[in-house]
Structures are given as structure tokens and as C-alpha cells.
C-alpha atoms as a PDB file:
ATOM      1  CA  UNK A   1      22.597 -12.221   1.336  1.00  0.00           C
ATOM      2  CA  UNK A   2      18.806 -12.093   1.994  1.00  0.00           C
ATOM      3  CA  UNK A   3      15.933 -12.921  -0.420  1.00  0.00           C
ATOM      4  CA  UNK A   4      14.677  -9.920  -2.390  1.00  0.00           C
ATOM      5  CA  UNK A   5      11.195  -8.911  -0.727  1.00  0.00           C
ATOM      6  CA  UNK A   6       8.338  -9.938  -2.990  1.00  0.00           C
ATOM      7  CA  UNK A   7       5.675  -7.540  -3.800  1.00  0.00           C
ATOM      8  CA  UNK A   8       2.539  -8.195  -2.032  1.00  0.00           C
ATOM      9  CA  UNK A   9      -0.956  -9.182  -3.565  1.00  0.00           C
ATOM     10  CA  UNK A  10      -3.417  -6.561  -2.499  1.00  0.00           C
ATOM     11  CA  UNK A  11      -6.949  -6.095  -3.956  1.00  0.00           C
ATOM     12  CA  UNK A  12      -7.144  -2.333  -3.623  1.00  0.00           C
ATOM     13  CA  UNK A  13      -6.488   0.552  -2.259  1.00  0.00           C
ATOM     14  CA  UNK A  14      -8.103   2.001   0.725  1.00  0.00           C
ATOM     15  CA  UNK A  15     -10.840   4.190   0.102  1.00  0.00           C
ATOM     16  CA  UNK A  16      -9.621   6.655   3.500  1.00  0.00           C
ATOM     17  CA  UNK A  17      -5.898   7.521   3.781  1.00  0.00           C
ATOM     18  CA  UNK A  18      -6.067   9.279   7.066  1.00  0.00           C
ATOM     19  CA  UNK A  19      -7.219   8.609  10.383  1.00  0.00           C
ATOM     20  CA  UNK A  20      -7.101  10.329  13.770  1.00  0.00           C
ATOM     21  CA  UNK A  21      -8.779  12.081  16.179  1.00  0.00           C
ATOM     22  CA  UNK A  22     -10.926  15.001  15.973  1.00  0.00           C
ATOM     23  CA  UNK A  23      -9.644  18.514  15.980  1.00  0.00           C
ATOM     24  CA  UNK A  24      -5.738  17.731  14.963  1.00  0.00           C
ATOM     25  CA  UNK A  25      -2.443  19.633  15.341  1.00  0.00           C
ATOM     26  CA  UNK A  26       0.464  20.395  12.786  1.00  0.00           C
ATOM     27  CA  UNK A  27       2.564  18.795  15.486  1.00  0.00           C
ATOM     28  CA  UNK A  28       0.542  15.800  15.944  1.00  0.00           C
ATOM     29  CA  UNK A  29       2.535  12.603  15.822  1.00  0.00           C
ATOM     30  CA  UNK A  30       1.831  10.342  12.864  1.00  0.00           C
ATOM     31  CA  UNK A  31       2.223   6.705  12.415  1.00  0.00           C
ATOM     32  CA  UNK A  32       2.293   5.225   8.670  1.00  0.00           C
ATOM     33  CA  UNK A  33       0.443   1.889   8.044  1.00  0.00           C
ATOM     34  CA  UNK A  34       1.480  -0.063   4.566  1.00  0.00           C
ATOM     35  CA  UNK A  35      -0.984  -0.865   2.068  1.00  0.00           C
ATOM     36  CA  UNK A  36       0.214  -4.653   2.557  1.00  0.00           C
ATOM     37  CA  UNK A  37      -0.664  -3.831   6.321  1.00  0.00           C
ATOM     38  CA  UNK A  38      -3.744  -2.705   5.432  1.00  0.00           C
ATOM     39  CA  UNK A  39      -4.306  -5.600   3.496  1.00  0.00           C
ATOM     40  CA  UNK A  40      -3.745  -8.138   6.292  1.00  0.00           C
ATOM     41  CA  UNK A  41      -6.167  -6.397   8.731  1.00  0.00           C
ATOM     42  CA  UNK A  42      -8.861  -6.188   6.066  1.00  0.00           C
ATOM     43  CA  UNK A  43      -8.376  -9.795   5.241  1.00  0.00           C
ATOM     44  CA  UNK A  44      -7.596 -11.154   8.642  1.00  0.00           C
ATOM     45  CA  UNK A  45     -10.045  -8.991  10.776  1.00  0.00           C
ATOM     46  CA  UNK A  46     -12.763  -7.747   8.334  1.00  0.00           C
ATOM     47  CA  UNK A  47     -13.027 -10.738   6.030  1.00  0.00           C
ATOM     48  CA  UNK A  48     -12.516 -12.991   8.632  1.00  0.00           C
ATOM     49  CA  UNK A  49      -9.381 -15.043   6.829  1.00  0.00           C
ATOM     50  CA  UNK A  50      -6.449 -17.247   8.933  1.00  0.00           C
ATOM     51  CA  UNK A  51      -3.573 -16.193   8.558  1.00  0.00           C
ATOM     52  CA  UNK A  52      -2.592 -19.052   5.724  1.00  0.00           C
ATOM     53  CA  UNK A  53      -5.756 -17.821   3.941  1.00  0.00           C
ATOM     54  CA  UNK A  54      -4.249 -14.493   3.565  1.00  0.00           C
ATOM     55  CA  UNK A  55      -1.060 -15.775   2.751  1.00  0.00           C
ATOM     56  CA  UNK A  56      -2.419 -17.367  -0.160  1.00  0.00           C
ATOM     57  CA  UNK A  57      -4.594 -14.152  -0.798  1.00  0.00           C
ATOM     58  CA  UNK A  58      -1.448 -12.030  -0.553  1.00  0.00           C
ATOM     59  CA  UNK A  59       0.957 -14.744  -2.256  1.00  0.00           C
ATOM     60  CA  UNK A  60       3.232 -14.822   0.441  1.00  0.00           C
ATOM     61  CA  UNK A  61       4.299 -17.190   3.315  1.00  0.00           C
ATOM     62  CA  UNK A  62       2.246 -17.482   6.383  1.00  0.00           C
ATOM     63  CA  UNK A  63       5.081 -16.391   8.860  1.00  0.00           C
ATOM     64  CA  UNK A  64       5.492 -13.539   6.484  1.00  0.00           C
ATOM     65  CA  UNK A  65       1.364 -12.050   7.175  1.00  0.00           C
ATOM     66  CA  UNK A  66       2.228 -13.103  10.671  1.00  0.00           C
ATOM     67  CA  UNK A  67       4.651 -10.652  10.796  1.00  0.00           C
ATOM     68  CA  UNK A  68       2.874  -7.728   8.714  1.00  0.00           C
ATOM     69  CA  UNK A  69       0.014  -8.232  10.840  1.00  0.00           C
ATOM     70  CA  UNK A  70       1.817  -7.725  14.340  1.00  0.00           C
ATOM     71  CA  UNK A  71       3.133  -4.805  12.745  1.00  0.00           C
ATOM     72  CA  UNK A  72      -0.045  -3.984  11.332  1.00  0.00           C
ATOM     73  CA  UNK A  73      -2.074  -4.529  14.641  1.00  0.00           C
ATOM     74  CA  UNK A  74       0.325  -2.499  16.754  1.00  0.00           C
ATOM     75  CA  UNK A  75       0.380   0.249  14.621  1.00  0.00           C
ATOM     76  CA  UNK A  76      -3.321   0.645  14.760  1.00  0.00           C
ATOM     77  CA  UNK A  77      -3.628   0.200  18.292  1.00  0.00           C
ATOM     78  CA  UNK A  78      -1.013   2.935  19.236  1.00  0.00           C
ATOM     79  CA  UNK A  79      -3.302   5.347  17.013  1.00  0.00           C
ATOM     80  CA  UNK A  80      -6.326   4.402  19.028  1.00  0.00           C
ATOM     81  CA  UNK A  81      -4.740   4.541  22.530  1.00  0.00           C
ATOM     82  CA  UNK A  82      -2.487   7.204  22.011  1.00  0.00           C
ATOM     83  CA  UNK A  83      -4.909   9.195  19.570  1.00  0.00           C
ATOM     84  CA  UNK A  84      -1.825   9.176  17.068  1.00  0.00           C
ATOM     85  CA  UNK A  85      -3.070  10.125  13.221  1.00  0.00           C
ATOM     86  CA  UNK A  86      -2.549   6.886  11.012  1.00  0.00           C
ATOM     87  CA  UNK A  87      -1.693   7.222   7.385  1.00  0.00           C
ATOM     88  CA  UNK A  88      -2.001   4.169   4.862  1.00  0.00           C
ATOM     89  CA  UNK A  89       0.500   5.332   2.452  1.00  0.00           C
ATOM     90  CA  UNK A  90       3.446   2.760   0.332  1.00  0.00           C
ATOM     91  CA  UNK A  91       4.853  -0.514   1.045  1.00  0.00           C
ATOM     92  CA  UNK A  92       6.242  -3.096  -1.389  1.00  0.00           C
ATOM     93  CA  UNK A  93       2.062  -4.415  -2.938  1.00  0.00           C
ATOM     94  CA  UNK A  94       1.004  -5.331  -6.350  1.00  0.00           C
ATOM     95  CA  UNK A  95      -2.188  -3.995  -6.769  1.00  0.00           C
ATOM     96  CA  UNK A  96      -4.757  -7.155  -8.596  1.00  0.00           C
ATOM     97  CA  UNK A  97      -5.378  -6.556 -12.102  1.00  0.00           C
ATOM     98  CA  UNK A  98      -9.193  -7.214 -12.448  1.00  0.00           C
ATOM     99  CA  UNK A  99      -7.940 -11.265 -13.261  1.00  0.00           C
ATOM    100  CA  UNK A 100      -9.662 -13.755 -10.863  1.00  0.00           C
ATOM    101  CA  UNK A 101      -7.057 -16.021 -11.656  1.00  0.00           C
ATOM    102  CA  UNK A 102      -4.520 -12.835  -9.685  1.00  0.00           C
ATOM    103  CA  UNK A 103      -6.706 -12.680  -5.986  1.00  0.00           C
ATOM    104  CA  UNK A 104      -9.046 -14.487  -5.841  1.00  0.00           C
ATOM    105  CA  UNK A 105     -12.514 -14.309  -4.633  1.00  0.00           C
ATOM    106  CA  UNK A 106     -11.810 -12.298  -1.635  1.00  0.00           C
ATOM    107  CA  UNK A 107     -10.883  -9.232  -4.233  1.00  0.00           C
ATOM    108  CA  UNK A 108     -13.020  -6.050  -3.413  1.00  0.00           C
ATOM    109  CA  UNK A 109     -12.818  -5.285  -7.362  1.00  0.00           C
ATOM    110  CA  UNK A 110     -14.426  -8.465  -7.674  1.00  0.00           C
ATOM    111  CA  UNK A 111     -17.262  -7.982  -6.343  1.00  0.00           C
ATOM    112  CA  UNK A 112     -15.977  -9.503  -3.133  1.00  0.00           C
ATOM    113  CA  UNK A 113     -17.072  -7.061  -0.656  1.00  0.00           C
ATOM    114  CA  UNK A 114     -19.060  -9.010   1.103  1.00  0.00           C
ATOM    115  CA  UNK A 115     -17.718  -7.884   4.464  1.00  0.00           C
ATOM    116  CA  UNK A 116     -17.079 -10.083   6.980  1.00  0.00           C
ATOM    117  CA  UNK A 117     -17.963 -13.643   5.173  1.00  0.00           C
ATOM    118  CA  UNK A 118     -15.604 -15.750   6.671  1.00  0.00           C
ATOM    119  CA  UNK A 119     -13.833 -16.278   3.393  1.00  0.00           C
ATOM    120  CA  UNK A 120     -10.560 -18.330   3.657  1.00  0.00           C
ATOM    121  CA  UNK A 121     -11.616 -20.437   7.107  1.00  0.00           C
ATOM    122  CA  UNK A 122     -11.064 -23.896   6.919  1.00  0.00           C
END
């Protein structure tokens, strides 16, 4: 029997749900990215975090992020390519609490939004 999934540590929510290309159809096909997706790009790409930082960041196991962000990285890049809308919308997260002792300096409700610091390398 496998592990229940833990709920993953994420700062906030994103302040844009919806992305896509100009001008969009009813029919247009949607992909849905996570909020624990989310999180990993924003911590791993914005923030400038390896992948154990964020593991730490998101209290879960480094092949665990390393998962969530292939998922997360092909799911962005078939919106790009393919001009496919991309929704950030549920997962299994834990949104922080305002406690710094919960995330950590990296949290954007922290005053953490320092984007791009290179928090978490090292």
C-alpha cells in the first residue's frame, strides 16, 4: 500500500490564474498547473533554489520536487509552444501561515520577494 501524499508547503497563491495567448477560443485546449507546481518553478527558477533547497522549502523529499518540477516544466512549455491556456488551479499544498518557523525566509508573505536572490544555493 503506498504512503499517503503529504500536503505541500507553499508560500502563496499566485497572483494570475490564467495564462495563454492572445485572442482565445471556447475550444481552446487547456492544461492545469498545481499550486505545488507552481511552487517549484517559482522557487527553483525565479528564486533561484536547488532542488534540495526547495525540498526543504516545500517539506518534502528532493526526488519528490524533482518530479513536480518535470511535471511542472513540461506543462509550461507545452503552453508556450503549443499556445495551450495554462491554469494554476488545486493540488495537494498547505498554504504558510504567516509563522517563519512554517517556510522560511523564501516566503513571499514574508517579505521574501526579493525575486531572484539566489536563496537556498549552497
Amino acid at each position: 500500500m503506498p504512503r499517503p501524499m503529504k500536503r505541500r508547503r507553499v508560500c502563496s497563491l499566485p497572483d494570475n490564474v490564467s495564462f495563454g495567448p492572445l485572442g482565445m477560443f471556447d475550444d481552446q485546449e487547456e492544461i492545469r498547473m498545481t499550486v505545488d507546481e507552481y511552487e517549484t518553478i517559482r522557487l527553483i527558477d525565479l528564486e533561484g533554489f536547488t532542488q534540495e533547497a526547495a525540498s526543504e522549502q516545500m517539506n518534502v523529499g528532493r526526488t519528490t520536487v524533482q518530479a513536480i518540477y518535470a511535471d511542472a516544466r513540461r506543462k509550461l512549455a507545452d503552453s508556450l509552444v503549443n499556445g495551450k491556456l495554462l491554469t494554476i488551479d488545486g493540488g495537494k499544498y498547505q498554504l504558510c501561515d504567516y509563522s517563519e518557523d512554517f517556510c522560511g525566509p523564501a516566503c513571499r508573505r514574508h517579505g521574501g520577494q526579493g525575486h531572484g536572490r539566489g536563496q537556498g544555493h549552497g
